[in-house]
ModelCIF file with pLDDT and N, C-alpha, C, O atoms, coordinates in Angstrom:
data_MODEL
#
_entry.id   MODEL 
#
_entity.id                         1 
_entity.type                       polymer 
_entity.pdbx_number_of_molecules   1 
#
_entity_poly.entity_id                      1 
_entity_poly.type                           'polypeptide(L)' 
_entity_poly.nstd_linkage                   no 
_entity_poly.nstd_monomer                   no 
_entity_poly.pdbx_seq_one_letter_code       
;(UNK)(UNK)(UNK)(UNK)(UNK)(UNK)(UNK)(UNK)(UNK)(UNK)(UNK)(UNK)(UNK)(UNK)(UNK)(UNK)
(UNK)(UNK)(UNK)(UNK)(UNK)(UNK)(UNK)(UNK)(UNK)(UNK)(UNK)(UNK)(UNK)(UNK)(UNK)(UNK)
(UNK)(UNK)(UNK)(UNK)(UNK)(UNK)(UNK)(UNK)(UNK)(UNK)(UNK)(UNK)(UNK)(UNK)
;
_entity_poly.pdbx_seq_one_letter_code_can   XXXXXXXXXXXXXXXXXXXXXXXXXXXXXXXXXXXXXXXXXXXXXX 
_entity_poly.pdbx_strand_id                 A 
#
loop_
_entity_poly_seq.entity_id 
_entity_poly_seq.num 
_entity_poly_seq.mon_id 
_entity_poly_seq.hetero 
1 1  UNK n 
1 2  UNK n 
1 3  UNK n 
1 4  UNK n 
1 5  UNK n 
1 6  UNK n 
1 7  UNK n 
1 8  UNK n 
1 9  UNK n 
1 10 UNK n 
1 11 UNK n 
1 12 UNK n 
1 13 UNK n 
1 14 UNK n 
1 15 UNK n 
1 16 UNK n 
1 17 UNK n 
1 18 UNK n 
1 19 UNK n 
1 20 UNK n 
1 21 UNK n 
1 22 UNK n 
1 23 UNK n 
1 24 UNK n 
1 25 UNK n 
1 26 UNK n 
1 27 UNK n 
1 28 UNK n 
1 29 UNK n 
1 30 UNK n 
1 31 UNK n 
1 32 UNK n 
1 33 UNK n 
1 34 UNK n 
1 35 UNK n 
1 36 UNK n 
1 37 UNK n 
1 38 UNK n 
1 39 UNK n 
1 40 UNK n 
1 41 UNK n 
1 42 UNK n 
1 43 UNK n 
1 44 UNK n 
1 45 UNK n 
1 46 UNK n 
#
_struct_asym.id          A 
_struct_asym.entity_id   1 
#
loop_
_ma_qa_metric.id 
_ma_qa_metric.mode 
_ma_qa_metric.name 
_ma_qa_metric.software_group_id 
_ma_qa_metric.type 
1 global pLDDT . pLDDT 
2 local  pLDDT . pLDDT 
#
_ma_qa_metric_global.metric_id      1 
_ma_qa_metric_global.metric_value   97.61 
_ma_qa_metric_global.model_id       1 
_ma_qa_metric_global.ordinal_id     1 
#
loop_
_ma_qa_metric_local.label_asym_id 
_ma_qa_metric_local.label_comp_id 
_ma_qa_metric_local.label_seq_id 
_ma_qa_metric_local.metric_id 
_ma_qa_metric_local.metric_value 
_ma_qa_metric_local.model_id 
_ma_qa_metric_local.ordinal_id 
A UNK 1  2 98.00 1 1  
A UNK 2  2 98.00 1 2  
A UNK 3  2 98.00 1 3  
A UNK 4  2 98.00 1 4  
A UNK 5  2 97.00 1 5  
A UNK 6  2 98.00 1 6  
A UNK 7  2 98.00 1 7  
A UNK 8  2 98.00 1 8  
A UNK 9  2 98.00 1 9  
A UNK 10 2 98.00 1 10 
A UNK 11 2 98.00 1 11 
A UNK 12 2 98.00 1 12 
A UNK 13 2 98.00 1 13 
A UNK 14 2 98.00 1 14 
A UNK 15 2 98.00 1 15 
A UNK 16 2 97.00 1 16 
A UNK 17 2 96.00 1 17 
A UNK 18 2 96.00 1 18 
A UNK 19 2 91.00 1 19 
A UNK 20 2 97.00 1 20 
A UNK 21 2 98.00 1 21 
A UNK 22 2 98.00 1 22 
A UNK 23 2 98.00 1 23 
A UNK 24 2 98.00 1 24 
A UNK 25 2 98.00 1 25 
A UNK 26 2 98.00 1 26 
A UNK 27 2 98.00 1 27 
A UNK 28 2 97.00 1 28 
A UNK 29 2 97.00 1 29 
A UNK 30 2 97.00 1 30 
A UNK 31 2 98.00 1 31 
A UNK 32 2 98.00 1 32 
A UNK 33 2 98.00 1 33 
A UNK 34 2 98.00 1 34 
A UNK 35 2 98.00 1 35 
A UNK 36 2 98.00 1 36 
A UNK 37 2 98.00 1 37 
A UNK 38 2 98.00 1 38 
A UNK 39 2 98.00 1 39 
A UNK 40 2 98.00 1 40 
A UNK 41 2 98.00 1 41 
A UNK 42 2 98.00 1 42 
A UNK 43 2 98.00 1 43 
A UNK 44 2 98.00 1 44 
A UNK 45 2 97.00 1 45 
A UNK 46 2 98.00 1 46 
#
loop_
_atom_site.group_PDB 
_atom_site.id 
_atom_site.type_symbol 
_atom_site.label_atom_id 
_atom_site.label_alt_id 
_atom_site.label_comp_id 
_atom_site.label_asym_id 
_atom_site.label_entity_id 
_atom_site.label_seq_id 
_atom_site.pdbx_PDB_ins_code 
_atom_site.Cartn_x 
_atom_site.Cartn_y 
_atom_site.Cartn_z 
_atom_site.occupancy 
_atom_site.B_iso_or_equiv 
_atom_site.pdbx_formal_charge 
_atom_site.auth_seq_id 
_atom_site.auth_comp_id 
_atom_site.auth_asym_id 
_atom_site.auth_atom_id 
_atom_site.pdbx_PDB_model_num 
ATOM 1   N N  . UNK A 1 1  ? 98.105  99.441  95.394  1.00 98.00 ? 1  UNK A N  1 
ATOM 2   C CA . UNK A 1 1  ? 97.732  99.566  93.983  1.00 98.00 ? 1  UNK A CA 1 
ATOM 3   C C  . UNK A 1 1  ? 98.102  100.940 93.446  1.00 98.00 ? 1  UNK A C  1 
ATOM 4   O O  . UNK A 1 1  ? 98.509  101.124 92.299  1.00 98.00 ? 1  UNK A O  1 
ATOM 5   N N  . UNK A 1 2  ? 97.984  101.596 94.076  1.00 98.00 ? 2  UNK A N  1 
ATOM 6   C CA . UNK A 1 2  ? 98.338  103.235 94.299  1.00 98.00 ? 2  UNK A CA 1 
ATOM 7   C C  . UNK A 1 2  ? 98.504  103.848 94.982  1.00 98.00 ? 2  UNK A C  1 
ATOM 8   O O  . UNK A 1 2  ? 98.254  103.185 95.988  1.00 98.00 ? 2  UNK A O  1 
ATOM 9   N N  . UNK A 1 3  ? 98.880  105.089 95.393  1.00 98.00 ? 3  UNK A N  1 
ATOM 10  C CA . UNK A 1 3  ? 98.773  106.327 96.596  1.00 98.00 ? 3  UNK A CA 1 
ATOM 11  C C  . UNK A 1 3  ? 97.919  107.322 96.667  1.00 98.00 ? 3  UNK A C  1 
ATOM 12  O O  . UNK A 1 3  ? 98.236  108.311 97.328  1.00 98.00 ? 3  UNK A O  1 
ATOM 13  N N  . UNK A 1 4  ? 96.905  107.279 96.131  1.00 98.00 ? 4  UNK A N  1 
ATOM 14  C CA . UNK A 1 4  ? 96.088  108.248 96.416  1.00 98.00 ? 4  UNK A CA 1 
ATOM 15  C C  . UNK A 1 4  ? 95.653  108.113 98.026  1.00 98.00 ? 4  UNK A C  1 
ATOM 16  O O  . UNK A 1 4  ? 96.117  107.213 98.727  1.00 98.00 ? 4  UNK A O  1 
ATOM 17  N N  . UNK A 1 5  ? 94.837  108.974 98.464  1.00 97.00 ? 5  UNK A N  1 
ATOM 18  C CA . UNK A 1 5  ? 95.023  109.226 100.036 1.00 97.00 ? 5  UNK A CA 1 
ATOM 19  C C  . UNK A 1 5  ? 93.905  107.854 100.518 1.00 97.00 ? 5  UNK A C  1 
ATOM 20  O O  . UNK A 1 5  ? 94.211  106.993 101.342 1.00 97.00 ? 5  UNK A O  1 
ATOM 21  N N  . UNK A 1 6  ? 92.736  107.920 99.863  1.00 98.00 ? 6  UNK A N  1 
ATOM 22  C CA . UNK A 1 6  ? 91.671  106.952 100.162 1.00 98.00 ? 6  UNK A CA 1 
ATOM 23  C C  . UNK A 1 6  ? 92.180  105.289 100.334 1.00 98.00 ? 6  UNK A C  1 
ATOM 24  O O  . UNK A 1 6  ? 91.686  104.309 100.892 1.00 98.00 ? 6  UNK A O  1 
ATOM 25  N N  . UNK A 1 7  ? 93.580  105.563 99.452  1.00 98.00 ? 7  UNK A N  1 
ATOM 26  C CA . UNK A 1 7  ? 93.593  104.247 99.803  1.00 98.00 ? 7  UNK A CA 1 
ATOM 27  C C  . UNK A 1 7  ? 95.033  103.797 100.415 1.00 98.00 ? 7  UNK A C  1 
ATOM 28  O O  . UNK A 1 7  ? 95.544  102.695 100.214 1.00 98.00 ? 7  UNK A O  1 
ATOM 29  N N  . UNK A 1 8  ? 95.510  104.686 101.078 1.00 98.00 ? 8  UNK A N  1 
ATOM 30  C CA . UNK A 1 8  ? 96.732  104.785 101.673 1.00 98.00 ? 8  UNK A CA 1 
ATOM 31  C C  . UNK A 1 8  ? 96.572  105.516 103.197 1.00 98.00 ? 8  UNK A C  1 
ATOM 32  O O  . UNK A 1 8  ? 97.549  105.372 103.933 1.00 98.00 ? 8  UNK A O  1 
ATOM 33  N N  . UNK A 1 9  ? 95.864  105.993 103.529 1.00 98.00 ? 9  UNK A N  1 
ATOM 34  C CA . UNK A 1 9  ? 95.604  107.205 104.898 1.00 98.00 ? 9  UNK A CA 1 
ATOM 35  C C  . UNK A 1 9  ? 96.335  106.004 106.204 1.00 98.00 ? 9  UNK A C  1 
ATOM 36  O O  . UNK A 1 9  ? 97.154  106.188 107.104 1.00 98.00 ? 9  UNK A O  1 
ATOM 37  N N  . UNK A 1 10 ? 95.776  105.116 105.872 1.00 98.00 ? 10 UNK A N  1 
ATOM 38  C CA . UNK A 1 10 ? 95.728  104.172 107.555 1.00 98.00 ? 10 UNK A CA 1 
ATOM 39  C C  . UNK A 1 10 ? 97.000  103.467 106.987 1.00 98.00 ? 10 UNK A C  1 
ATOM 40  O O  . UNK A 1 10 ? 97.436  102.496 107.605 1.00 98.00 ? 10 UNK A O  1 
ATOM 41  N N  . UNK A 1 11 ? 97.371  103.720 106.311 1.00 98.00 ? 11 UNK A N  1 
ATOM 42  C CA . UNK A 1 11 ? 98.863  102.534 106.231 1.00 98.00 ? 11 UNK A CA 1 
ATOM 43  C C  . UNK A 1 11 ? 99.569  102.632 107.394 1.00 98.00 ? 11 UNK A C  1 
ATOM 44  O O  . UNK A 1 11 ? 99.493  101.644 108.123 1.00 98.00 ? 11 UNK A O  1 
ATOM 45  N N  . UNK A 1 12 ? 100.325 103.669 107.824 1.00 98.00 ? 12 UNK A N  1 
ATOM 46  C CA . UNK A 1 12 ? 101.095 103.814 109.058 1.00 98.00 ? 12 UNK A CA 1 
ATOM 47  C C  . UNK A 1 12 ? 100.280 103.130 109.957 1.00 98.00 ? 12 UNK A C  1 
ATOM 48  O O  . UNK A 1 12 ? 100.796 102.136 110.468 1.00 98.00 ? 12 UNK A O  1 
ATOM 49  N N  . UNK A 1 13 ? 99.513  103.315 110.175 1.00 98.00 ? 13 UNK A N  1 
ATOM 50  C CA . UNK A 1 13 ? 98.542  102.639 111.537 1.00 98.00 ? 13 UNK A CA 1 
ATOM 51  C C  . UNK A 1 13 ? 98.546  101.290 111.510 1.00 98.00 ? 13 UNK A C  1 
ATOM 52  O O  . UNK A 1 13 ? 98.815  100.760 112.588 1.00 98.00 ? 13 UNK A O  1 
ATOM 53  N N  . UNK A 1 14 ? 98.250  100.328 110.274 1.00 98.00 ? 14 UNK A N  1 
ATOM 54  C CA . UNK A 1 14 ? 98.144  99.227  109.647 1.00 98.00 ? 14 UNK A CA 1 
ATOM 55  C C  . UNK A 1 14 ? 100.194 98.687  110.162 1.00 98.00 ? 14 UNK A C  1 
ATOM 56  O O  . UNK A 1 14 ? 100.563 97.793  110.924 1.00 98.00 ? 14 UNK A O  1 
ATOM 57  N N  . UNK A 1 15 ? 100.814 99.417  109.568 1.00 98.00 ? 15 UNK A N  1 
ATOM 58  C CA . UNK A 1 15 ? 102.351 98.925  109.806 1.00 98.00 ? 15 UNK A CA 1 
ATOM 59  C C  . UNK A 1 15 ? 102.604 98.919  111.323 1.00 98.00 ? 15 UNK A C  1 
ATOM 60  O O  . UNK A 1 15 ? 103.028 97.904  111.876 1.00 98.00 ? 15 UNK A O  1 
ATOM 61  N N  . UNK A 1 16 ? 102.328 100.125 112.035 1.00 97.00 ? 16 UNK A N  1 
ATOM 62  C CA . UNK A 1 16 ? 102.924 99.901  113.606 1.00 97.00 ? 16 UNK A CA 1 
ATOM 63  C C  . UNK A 1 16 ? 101.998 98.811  114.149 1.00 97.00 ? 16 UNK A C  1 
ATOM 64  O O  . UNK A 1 16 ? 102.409 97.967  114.945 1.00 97.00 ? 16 UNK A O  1 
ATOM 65  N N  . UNK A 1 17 ? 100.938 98.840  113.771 1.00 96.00 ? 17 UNK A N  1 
ATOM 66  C CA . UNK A 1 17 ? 100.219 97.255  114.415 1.00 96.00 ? 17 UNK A CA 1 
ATOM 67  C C  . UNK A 1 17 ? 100.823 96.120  113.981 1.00 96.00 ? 17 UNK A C  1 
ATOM 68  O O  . UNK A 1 17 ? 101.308 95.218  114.663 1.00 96.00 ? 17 UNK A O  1 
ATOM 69  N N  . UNK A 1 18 ? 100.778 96.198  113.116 1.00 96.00 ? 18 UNK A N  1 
ATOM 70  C CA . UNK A 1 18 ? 101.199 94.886  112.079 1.00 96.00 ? 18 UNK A CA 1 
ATOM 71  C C  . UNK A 1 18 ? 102.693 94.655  111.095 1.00 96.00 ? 18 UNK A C  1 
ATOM 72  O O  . UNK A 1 18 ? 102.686 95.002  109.914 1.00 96.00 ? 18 UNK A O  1 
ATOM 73  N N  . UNK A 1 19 ? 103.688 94.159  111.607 1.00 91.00 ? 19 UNK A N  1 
ATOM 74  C CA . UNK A 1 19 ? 105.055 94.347  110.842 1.00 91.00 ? 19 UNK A CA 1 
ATOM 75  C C  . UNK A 1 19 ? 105.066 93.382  109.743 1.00 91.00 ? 19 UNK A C  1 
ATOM 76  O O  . UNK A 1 19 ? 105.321 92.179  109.801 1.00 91.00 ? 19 UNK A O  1 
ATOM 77  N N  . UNK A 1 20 ? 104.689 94.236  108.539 1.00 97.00 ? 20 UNK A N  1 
ATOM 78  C CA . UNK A 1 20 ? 104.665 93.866  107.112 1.00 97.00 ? 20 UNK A CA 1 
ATOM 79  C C  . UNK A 1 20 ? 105.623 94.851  106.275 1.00 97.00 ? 20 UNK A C  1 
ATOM 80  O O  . UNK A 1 20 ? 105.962 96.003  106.546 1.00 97.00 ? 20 UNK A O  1 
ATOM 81  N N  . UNK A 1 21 ? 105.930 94.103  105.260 1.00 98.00 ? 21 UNK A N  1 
ATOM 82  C CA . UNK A 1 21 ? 106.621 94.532  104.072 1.00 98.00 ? 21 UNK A CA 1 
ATOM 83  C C  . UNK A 1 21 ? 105.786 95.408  103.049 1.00 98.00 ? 21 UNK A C  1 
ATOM 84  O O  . UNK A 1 21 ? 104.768 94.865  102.618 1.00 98.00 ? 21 UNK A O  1 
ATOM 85  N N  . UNK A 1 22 ? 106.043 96.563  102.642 1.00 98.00 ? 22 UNK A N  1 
ATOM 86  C CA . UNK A 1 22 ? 105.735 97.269  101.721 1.00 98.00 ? 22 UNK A CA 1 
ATOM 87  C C  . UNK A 1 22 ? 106.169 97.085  100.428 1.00 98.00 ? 22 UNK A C  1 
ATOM 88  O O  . UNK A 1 22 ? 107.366 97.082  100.140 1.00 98.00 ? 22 UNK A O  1 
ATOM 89  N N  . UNK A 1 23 ? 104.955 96.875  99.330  1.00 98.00 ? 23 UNK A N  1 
ATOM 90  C CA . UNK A 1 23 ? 105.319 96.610  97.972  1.00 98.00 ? 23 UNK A CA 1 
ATOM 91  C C  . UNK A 1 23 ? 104.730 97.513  97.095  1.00 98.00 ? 23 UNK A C  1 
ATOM 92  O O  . UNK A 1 23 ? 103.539 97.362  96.824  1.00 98.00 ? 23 UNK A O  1 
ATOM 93  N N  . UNK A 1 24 ? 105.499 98.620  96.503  1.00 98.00 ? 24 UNK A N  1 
ATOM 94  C CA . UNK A 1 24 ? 104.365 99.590  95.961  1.00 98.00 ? 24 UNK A CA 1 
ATOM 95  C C  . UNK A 1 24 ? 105.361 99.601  94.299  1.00 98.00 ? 24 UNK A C  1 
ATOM 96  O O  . UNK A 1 24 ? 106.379 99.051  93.878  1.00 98.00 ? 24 UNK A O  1 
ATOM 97  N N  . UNK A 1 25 ? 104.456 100.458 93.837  1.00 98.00 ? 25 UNK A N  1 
ATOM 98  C CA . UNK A 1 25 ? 105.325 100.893 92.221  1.00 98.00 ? 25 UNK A CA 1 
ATOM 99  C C  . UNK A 1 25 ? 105.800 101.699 92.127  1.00 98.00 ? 25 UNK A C  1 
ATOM 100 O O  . UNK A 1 25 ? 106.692 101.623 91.283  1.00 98.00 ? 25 UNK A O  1 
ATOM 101 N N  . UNK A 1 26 ? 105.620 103.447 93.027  1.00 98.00 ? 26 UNK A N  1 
ATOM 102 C CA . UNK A 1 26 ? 106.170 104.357 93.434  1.00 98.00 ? 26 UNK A CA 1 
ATOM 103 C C  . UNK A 1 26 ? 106.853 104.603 94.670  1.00 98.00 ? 26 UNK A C  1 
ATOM 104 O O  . UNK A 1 26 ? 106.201 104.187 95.627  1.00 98.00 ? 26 UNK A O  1 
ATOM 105 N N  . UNK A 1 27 ? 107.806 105.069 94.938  1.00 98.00 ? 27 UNK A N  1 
ATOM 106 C CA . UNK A 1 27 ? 108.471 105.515 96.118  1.00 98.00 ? 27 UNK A CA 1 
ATOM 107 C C  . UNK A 1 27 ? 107.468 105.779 97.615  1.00 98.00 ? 27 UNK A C  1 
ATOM 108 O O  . UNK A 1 27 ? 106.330 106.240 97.531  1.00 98.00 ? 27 UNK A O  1 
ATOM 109 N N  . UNK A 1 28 ? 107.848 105.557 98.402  1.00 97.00 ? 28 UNK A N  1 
ATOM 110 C CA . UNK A 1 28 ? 107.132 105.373 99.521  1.00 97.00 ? 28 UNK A CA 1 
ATOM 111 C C  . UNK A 1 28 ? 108.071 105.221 100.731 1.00 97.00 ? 28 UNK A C  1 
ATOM 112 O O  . UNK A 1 28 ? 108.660 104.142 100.783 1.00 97.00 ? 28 UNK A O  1 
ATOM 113 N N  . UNK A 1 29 ? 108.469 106.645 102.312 1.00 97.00 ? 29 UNK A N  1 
ATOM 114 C CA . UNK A 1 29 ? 108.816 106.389 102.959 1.00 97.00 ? 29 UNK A CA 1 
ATOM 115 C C  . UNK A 1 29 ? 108.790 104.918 103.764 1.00 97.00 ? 29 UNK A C  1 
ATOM 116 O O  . UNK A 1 29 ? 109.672 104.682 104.590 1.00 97.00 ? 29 UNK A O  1 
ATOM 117 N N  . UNK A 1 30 ? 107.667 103.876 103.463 1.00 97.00 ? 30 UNK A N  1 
ATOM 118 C CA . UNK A 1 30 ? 107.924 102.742 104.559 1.00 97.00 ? 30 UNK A CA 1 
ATOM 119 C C  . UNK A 1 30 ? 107.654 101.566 103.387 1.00 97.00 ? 30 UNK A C  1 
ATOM 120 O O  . UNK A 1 30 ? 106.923 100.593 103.574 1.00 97.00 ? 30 UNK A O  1 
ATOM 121 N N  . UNK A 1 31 ? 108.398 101.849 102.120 1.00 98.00 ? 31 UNK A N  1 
ATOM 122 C CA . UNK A 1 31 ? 108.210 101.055 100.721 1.00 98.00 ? 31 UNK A CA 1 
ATOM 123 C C  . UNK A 1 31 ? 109.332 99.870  101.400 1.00 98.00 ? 31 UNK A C  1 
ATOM 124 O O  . UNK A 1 31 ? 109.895 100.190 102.446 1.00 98.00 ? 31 UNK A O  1 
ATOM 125 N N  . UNK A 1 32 ? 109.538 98.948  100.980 1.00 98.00 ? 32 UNK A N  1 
ATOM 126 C CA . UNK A 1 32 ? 110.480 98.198  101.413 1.00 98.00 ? 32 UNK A CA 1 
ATOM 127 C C  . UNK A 1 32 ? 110.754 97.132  99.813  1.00 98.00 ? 32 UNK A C  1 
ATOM 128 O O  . UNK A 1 32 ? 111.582 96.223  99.853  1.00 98.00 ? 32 UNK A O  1 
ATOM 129 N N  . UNK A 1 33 ? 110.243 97.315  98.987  1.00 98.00 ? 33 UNK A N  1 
ATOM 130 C CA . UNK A 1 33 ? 110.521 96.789  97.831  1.00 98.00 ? 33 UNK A CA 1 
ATOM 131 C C  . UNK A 1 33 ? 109.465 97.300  96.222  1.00 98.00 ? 33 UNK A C  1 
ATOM 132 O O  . UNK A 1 33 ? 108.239 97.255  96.330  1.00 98.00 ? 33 UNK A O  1 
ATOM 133 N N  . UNK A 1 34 ? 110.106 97.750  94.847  1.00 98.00 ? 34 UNK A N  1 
ATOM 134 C CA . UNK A 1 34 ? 109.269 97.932  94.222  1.00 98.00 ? 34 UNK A CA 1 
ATOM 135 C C  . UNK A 1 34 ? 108.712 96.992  93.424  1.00 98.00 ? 34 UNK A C  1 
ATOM 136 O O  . UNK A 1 34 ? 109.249 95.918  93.155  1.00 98.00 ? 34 UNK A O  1 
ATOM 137 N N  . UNK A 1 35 ? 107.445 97.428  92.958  1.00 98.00 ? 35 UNK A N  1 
ATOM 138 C CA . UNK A 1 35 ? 107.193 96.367  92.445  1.00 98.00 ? 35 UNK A CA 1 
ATOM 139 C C  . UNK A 1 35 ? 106.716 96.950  90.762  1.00 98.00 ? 35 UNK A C  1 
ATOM 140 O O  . UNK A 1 35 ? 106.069 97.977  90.560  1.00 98.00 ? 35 UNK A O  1 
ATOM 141 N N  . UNK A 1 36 ? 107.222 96.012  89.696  1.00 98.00 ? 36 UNK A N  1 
ATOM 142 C CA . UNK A 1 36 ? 107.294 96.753  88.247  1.00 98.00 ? 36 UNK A CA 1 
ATOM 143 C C  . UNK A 1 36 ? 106.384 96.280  87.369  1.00 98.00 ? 36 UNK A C  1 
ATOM 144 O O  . UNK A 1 36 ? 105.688 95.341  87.756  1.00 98.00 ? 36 UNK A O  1 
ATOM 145 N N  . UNK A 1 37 ? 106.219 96.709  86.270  1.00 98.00 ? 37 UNK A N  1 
ATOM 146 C CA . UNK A 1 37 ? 104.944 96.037  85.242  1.00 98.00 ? 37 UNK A CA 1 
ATOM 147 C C  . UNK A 1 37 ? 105.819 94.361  84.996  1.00 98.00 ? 37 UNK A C  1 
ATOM 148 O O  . UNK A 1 37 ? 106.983 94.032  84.770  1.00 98.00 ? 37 UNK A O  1 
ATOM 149 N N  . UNK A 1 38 ? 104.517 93.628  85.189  1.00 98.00 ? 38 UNK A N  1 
ATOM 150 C CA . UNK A 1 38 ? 105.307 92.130  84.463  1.00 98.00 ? 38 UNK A CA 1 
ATOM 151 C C  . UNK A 1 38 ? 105.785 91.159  85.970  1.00 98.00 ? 38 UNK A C  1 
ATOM 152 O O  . UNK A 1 38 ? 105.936 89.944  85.843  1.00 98.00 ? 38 UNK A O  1 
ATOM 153 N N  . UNK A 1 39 ? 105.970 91.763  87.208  1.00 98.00 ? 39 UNK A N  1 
ATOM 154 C CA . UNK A 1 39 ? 106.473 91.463  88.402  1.00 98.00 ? 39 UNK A CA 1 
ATOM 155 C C  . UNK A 1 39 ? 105.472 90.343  89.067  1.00 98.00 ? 39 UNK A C  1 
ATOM 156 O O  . UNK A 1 39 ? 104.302 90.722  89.099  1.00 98.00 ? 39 UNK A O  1 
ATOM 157 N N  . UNK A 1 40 ? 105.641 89.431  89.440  1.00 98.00 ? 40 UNK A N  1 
ATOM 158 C CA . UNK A 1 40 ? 105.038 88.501  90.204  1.00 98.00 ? 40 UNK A CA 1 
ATOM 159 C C  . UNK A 1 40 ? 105.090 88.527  91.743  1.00 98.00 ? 40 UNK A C  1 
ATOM 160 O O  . UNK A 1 40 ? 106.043 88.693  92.503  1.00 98.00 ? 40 UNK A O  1 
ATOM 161 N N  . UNK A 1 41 ? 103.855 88.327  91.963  1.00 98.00 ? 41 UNK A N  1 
ATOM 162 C CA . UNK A 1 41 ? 103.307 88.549  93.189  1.00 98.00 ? 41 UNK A CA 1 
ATOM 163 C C  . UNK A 1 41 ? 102.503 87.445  94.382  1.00 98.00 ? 41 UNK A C  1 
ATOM 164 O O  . UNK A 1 41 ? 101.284 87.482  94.549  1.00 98.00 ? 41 UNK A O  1 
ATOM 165 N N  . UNK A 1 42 ? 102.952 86.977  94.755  1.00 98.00 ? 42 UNK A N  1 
ATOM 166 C CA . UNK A 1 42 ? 102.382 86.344  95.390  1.00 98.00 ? 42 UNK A CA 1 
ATOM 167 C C  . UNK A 1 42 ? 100.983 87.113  96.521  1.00 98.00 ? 42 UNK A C  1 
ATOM 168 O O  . UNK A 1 42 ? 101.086 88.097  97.253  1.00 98.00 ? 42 UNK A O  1 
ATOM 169 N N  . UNK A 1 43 ? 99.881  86.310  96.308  1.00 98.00 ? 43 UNK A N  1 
ATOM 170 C CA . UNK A 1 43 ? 98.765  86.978  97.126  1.00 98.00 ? 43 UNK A CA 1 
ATOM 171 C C  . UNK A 1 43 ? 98.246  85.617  97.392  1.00 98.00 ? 43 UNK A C  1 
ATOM 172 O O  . UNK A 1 43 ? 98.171  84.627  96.665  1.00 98.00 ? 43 UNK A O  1 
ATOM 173 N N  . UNK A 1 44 ? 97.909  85.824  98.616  1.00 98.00 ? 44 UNK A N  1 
ATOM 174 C CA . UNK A 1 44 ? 96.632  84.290  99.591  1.00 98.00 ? 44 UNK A CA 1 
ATOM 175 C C  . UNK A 1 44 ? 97.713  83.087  99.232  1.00 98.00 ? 44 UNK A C  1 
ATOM 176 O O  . UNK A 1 44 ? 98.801  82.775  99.716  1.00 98.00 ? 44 UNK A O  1 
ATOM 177 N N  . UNK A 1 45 ? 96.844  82.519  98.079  1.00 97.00 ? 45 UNK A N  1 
ATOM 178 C CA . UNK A 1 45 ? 97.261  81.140  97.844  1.00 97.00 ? 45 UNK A CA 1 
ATOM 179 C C  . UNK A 1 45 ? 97.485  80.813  96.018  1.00 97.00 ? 45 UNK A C  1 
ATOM 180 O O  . UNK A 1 45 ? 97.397  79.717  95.464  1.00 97.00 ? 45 UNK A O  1 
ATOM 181 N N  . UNK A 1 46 ? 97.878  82.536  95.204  1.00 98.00 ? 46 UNK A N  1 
ATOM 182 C CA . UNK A 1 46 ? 97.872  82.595  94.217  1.00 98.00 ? 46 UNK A CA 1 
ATOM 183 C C  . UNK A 1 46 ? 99.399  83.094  93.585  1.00 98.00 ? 46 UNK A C  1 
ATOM 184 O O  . UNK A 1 46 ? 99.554  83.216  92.370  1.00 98.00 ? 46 UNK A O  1 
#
């Protein structure tokens, strides 16, 4: 949703456990796609 630290700290930890795709709105060493105002998103079953 953002990068502030509270809600970003454990990401690395979260990725080497778990091999997921990164979707952020700002730049991000382990970003793997951006995502823009208006952009569709798939989440769960929505």
């Amino acid at each position: 949703t953002h990068q502030h630290g509270d809600h970003v700290e454990q990401l690395d930890s979260v990725l080497d456990s778990l091999d997921a795709e990164v979707l952020a709105y700002d730049d991000h060493p382990r970003r793997n796609r951006a995502i823009e105002d208006g952009d569709i998103v798939t989440i769960g079953d929505e």
